[in-house]
N, C-alpha and C. Protein backbone atom coordinates (compact mmCIF):
# COMPACT_ATOMS: atom_id res chain seq x y z
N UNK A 1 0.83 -1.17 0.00
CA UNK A 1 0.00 0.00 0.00
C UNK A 1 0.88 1.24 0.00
N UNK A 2 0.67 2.35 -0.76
CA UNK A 2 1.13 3.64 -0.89
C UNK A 2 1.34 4.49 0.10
N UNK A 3 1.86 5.18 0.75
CA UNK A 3 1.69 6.03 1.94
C UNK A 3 1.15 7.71 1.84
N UNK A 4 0.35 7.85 1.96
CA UNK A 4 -0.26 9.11 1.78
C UNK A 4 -0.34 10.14 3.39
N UNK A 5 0.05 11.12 2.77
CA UNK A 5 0.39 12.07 3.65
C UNK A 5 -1.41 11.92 4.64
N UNK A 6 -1.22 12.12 6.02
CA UNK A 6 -2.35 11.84 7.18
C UNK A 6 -2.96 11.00 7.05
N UNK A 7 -2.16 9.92 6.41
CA UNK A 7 -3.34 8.76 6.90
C UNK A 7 -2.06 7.74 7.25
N UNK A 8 -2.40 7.39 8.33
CA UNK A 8 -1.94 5.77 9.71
C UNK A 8 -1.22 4.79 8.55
N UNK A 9 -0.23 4.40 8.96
CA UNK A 9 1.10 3.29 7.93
C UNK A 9 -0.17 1.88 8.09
N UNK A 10 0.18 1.48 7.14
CA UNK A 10 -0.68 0.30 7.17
C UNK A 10 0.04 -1.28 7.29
N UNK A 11 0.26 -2.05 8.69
CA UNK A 11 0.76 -2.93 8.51
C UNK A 11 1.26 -3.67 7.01
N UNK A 12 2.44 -4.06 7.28
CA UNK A 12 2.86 -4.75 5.95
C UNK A 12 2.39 -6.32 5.88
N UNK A 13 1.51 -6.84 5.04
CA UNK A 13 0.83 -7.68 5.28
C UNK A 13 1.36 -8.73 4.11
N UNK A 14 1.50 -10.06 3.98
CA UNK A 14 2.01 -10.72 2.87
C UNK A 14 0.31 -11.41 2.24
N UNK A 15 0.87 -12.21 1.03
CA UNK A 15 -0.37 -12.69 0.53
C UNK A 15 -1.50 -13.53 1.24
N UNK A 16 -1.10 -14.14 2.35
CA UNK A 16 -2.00 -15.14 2.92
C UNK A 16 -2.52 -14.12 4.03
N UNK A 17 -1.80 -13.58 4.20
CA UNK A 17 -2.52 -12.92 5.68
C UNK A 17 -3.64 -11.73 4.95
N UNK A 18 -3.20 -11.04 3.50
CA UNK A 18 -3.99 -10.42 2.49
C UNK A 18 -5.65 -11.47 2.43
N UNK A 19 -4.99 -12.25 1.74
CA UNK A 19 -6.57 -13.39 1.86
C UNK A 19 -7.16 -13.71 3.28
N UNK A 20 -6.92 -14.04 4.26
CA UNK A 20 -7.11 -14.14 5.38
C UNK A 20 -8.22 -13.07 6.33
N UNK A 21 -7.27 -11.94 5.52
CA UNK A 21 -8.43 -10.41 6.31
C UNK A 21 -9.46 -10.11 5.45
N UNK A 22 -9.53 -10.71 4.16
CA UNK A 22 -10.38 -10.48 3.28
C UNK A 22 -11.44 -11.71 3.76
N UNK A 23 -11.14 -12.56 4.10
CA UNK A 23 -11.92 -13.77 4.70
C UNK A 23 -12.41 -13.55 5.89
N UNK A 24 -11.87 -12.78 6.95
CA UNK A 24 -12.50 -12.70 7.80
C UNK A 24 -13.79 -11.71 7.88
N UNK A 25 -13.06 -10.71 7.03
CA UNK A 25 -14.35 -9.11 6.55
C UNK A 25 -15.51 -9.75 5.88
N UNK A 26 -15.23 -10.76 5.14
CA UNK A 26 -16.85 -11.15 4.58
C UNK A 26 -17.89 -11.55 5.38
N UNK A 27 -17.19 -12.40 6.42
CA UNK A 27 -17.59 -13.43 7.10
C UNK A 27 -18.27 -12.38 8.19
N UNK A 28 -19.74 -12.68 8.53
CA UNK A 28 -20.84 -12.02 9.33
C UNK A 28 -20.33 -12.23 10.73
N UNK A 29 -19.62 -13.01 11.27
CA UNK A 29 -19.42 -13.58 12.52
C UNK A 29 -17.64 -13.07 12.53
N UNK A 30 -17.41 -12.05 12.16
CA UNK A 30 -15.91 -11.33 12.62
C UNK A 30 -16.20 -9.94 12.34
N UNK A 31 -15.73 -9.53 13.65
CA UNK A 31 -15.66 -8.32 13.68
C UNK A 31 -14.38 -7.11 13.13
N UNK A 32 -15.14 -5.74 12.56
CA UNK A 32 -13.39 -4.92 12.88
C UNK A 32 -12.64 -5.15 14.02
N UNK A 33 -13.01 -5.14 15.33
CA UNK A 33 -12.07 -5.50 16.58
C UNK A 33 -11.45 -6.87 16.46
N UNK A 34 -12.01 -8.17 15.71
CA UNK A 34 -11.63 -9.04 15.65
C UNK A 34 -10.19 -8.83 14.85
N UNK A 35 -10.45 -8.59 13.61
CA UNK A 35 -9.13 -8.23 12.79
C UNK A 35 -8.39 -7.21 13.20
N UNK A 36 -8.00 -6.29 13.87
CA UNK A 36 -7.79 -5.15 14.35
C UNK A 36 -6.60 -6.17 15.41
N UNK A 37 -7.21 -7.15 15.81
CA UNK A 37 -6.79 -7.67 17.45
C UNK A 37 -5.43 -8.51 16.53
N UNK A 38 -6.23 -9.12 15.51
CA UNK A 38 -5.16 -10.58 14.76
C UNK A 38 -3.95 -9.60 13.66
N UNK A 39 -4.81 -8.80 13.56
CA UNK A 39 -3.73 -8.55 11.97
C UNK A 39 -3.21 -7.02 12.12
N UNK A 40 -3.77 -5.87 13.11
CA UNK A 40 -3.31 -4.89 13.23
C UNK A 40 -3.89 -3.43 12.44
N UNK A 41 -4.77 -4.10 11.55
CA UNK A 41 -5.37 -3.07 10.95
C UNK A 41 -6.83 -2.53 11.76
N UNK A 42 -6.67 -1.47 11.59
CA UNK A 42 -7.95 -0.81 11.72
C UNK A 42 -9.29 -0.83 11.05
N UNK A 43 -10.47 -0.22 11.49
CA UNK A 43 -11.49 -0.65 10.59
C UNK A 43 -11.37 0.45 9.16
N UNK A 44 -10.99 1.59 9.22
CA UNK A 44 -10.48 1.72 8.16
C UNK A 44 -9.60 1.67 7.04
N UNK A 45 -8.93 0.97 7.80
CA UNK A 45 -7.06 0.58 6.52
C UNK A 45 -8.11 -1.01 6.43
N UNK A 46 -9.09 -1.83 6.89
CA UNK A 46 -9.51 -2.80 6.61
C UNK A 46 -10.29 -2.47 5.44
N UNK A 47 -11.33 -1.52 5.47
CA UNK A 47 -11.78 -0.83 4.20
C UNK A 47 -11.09 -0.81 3.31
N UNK A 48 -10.29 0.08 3.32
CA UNK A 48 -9.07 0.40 2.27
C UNK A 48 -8.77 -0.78 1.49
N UNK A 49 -8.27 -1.87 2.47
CA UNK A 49 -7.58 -3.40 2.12
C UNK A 49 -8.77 -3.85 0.99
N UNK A 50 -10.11 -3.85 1.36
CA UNK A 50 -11.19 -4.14 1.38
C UNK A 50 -11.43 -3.69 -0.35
N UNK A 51 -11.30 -2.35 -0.53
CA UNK A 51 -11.79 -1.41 -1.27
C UNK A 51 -10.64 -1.50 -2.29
N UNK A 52 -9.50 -2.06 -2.51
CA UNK A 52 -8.53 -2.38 -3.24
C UNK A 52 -8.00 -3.75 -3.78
N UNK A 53 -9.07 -4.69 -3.15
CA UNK A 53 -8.85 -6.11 -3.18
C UNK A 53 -10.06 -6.36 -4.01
N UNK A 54 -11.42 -5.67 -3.78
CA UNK A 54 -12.54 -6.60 -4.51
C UNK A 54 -13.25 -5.61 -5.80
N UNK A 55 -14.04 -6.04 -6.43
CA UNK A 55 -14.44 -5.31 -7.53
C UNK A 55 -15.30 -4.34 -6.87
N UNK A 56 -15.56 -3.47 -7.71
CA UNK A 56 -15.98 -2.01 -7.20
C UNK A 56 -17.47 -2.34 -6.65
N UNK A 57 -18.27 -3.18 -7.54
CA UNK A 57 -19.78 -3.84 -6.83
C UNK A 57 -19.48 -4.37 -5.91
N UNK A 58 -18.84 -5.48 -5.82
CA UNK A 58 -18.18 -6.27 -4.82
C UNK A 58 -18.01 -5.84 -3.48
N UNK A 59 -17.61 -4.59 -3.23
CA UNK A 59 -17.06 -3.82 -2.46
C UNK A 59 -18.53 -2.93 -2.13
N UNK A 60 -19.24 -2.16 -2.87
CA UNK A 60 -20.62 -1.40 -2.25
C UNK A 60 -20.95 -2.55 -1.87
N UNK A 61 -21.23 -3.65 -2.32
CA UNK A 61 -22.20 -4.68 -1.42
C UNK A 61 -21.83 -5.33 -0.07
N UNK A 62 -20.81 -5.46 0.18
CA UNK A 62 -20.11 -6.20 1.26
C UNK A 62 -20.50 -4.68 2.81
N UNK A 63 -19.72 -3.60 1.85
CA UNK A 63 -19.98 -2.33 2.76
C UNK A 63 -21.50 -2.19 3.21
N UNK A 64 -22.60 -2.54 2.05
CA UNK A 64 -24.03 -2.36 2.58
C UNK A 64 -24.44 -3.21 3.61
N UNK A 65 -24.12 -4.63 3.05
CA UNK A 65 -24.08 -5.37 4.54
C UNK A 65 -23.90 -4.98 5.96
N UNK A 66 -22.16 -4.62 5.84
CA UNK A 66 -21.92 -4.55 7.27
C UNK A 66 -22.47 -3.52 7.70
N UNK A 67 -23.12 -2.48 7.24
CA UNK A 67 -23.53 -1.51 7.84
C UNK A 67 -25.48 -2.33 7.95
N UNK A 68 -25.60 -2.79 7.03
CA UNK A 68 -27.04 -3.55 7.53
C UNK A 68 -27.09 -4.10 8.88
N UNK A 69 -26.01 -4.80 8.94
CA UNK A 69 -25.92 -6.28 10.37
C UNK A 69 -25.26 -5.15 11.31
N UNK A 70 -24.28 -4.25 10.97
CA UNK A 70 -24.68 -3.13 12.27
C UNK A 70 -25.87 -2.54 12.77
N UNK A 71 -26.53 -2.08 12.34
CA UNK A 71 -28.04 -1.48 12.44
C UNK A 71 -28.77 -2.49 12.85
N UNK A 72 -28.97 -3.93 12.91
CA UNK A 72 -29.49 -4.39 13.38
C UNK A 72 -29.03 -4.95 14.57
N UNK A 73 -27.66 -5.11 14.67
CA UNK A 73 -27.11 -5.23 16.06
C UNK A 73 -27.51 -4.07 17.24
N UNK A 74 -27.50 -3.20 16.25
CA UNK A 74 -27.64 -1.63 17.39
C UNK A 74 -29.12 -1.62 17.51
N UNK A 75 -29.87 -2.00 17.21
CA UNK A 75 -31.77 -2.17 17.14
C UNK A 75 -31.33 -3.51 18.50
N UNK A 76 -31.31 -4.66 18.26
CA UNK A 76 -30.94 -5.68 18.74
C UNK A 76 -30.52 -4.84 20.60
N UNK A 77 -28.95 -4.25 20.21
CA UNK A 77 -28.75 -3.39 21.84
C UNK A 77 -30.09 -2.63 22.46
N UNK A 78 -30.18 -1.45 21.78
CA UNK A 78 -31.16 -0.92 22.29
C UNK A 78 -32.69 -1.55 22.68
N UNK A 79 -33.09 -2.54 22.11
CA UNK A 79 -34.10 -3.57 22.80
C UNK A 79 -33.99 -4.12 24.42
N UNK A 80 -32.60 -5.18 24.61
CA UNK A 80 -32.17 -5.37 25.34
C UNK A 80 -31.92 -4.25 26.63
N UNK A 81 -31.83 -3.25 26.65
CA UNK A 81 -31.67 -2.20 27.51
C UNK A 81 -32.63 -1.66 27.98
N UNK A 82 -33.58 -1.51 27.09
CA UNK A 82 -35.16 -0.98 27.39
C UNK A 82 -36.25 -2.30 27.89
N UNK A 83 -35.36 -3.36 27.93
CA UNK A 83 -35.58 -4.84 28.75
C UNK A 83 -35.41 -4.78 29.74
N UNK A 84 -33.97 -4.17 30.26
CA UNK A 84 -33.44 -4.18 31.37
C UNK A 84 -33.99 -3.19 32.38
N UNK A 85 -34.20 -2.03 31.84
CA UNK A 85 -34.73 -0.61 33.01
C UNK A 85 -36.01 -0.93 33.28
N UNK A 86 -36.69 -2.16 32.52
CA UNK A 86 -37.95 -2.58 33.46
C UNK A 86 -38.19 -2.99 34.61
């Protein structure tokens, strides 16, 4: 990856560990903190990784997801809480 002036060095990552974070980002059951914890990237240099690895559809769709299964996680929290102050 290129280094561009204000934006965070991006671990140097080889080909398997490349496939690996791309495997874990698809996958509904791993989180940014998950990869963040294993491989060092952030949820945005995971984007980036993300956004330079798959085809340009490829990439809006995966992004619509995770922001879908966020929103429903965060519906999901806020249920649970308004459970609890009962």
């Amino acid at each position: 990856m290129g280094k561009r002036s204000g934006s965070v060095q991006q671990p140097e990552l080889n080909e398997a560990d490349v496939s690996a974070v791309i495997e874990m980002a698809l996958s509904d059951h791993v989180s940014f903190a998950d990869i963040e914890r294993e491989y060092g990237l952030s949820d945005s240099q995971t984007k980036q990784l993300m956004r330079s690895s798959l085809k340009p559809s490829s990439y809006r769709n995966w992004r619509k997801r995770v922001r879908e299964f966020s929103d429903r996680r965060e519906h999901y929290k806020e249920r649970n809480r308004a459970s609890a102050s009962c």
